[in-house]
C-alpha atoms as a PDB file:
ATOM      1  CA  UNK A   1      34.711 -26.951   6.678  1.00  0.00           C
ATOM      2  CA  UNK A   2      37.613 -25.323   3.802  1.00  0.00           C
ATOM      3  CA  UNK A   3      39.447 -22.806   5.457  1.00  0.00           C
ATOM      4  CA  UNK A   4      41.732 -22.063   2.389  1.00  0.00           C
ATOM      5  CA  UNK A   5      40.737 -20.351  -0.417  1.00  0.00           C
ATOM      6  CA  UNK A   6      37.443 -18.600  -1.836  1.00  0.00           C
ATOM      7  CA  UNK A   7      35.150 -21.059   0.746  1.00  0.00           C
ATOM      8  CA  UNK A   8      37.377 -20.601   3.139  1.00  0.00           C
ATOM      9  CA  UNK A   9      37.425 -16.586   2.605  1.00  0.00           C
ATOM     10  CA  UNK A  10      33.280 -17.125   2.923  1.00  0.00           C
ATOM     11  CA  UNK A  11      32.923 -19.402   5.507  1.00  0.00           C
ATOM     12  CA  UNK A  12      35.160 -17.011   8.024  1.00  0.00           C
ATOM     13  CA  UNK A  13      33.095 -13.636   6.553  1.00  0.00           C
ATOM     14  CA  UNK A  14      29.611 -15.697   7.611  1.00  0.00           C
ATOM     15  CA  UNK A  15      30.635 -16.366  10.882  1.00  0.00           C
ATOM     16  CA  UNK A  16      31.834 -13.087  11.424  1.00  0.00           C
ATOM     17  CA  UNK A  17      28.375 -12.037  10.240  1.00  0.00           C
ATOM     18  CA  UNK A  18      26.129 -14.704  12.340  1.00  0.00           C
ATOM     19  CA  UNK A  19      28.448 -13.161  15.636  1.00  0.00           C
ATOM     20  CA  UNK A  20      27.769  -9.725  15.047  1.00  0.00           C
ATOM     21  CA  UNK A  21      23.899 -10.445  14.271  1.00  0.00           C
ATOM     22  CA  UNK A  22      23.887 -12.634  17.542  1.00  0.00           C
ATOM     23  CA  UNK A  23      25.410  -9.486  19.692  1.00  0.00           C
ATOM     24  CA  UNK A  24      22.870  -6.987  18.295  1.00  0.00           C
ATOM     25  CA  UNK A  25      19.987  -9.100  18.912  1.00  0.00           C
ATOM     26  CA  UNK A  26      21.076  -9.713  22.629  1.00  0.00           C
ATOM     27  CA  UNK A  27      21.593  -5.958  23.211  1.00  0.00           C
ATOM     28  CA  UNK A  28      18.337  -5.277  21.420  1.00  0.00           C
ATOM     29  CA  UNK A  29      16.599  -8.285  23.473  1.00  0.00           C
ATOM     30  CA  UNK A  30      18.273  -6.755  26.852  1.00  0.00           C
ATOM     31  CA  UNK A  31      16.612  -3.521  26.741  1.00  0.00           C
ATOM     32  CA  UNK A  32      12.837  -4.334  25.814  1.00  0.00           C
ATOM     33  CA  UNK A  33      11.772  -1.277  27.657  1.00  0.00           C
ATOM     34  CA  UNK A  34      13.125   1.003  25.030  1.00  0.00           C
ATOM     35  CA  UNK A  35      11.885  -0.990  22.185  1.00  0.00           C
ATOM     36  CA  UNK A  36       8.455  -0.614  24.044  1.00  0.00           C
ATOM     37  CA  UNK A  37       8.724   2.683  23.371  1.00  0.00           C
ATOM     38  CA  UNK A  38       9.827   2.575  20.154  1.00  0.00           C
ATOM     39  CA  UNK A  39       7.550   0.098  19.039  1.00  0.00           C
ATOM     40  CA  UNK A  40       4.291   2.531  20.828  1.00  0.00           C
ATOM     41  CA  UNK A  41       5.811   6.010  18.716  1.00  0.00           C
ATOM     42  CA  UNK A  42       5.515   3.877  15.465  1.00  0.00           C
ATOM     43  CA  UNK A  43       1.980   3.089  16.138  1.00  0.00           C
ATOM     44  CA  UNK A  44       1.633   6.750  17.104  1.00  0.00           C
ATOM     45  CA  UNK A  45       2.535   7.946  14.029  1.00  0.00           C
ATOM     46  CA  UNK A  46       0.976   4.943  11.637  1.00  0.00           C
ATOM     47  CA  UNK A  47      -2.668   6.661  13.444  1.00  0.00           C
ATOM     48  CA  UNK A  48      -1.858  10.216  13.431  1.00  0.00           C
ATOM     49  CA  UNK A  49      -0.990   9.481   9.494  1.00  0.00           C
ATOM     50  CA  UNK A  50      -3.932   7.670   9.107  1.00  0.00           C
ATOM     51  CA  UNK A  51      -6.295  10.258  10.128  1.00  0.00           C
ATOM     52  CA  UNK A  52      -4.589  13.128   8.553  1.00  0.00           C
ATOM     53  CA  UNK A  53      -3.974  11.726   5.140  1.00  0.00           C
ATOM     54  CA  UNK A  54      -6.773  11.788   2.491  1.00  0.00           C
ATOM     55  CA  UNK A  55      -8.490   8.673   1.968  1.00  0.00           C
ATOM     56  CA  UNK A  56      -7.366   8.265  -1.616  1.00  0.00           C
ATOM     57  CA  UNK A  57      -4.497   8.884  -3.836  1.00  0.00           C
ATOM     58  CA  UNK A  58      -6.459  11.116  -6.490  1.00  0.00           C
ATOM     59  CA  UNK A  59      -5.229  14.530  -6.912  1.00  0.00           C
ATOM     60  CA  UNK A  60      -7.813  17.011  -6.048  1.00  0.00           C
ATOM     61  CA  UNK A  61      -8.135  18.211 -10.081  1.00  0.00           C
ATOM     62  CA  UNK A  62      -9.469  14.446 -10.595  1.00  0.00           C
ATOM     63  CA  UNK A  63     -11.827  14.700  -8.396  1.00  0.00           C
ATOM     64  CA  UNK A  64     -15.560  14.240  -9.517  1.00  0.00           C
ATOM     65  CA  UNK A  65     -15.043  12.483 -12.351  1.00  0.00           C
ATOM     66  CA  UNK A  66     -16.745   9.323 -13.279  1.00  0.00           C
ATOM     67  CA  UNK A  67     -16.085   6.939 -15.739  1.00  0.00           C
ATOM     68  CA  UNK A  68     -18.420   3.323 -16.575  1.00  0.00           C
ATOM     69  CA  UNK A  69     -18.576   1.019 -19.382  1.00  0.00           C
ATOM     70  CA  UNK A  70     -21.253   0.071 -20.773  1.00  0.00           C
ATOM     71  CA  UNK A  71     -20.686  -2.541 -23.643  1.00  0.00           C
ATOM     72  CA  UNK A  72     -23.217  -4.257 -26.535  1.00  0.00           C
ATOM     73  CA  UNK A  73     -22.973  -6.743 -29.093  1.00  0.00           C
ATOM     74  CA  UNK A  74     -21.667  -5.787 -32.749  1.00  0.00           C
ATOM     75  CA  UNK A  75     -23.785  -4.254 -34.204  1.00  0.00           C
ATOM     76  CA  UNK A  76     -25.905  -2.700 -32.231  1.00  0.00           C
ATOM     77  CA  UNK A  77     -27.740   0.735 -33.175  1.00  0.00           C
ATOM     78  CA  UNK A  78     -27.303   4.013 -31.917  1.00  0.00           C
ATOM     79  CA  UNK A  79     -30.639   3.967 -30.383  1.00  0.00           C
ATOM     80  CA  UNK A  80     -30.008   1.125 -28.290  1.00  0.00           C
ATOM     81  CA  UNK A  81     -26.810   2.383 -27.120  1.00  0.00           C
ATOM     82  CA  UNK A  82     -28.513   5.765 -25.363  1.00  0.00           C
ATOM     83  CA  UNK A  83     -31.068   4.025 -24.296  1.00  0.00           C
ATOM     84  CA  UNK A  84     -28.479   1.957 -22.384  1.00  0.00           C
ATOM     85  CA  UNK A  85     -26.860   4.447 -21.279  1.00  0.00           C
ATOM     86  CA  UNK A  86     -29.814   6.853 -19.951  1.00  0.00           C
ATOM     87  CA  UNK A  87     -30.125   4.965 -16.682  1.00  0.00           C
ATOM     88  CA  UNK A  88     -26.385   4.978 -15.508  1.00  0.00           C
ATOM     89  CA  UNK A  89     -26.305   8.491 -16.269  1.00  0.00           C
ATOM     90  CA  UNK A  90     -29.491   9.672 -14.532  1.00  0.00           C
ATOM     91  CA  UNK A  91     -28.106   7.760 -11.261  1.00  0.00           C
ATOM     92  CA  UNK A  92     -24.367   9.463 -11.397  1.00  0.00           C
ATOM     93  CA  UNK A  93     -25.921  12.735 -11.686  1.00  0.00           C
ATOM     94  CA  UNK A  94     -28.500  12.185  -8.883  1.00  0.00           C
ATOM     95  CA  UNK A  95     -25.021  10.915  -6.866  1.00  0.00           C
ATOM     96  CA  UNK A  96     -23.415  13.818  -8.074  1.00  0.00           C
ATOM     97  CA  UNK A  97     -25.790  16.576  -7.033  1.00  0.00           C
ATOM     98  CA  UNK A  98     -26.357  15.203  -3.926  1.00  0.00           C
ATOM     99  CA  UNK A  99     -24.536  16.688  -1.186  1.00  0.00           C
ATOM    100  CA  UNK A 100     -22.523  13.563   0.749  1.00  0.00           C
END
């Protein structure tokens, strides 16, 4: 191992670092009580979150809207296009008036 120079310079400043990480996992591992604790207050939270939070990230003014798709091959007539459509539509506004 170089102890001169830039490797040197690296090698000492990893060591140092693989000491101090050693030391902080031995007082972290010597007090598992605490980290019990710890741990139990971060599940807490996670489950208070998750039943207060809305279900969805959709802002409350985008709410109710539905958009589909509905595609045909070129060239097809207007005709056939609402009478593609008519069934989609009647079923999201029967979903929409209903109350759930």
């Amino acid at each position: 191992m170089r102890t001169t120079g830039f490797f040197g310079w690296f090698n000492r400043f990893f060591a140092a670092t693989v000491r101090r990480y050693i030391a902080a996992t031995r007082r972290l591992l010597g007090k598992p009580g605490r980290w019990l604790i710890v741990y139990a207050t971060i599940l807490a939270a996670t489950g208070w979150f998750f039943v207060k939070l809305p279900g969805s990230f959709l802002p409350s003014e985008d709410q109710g809207y539905f958009l589909s798709i509905i595609q045909l091959p070129p060239g097809a007539t207007r005709e056939r296009s609402l009478e593609c459509c008519r069934p989609s539509r009647s079923t999201t506004w029967r979903r929409r008036k209903s109350p759930t």
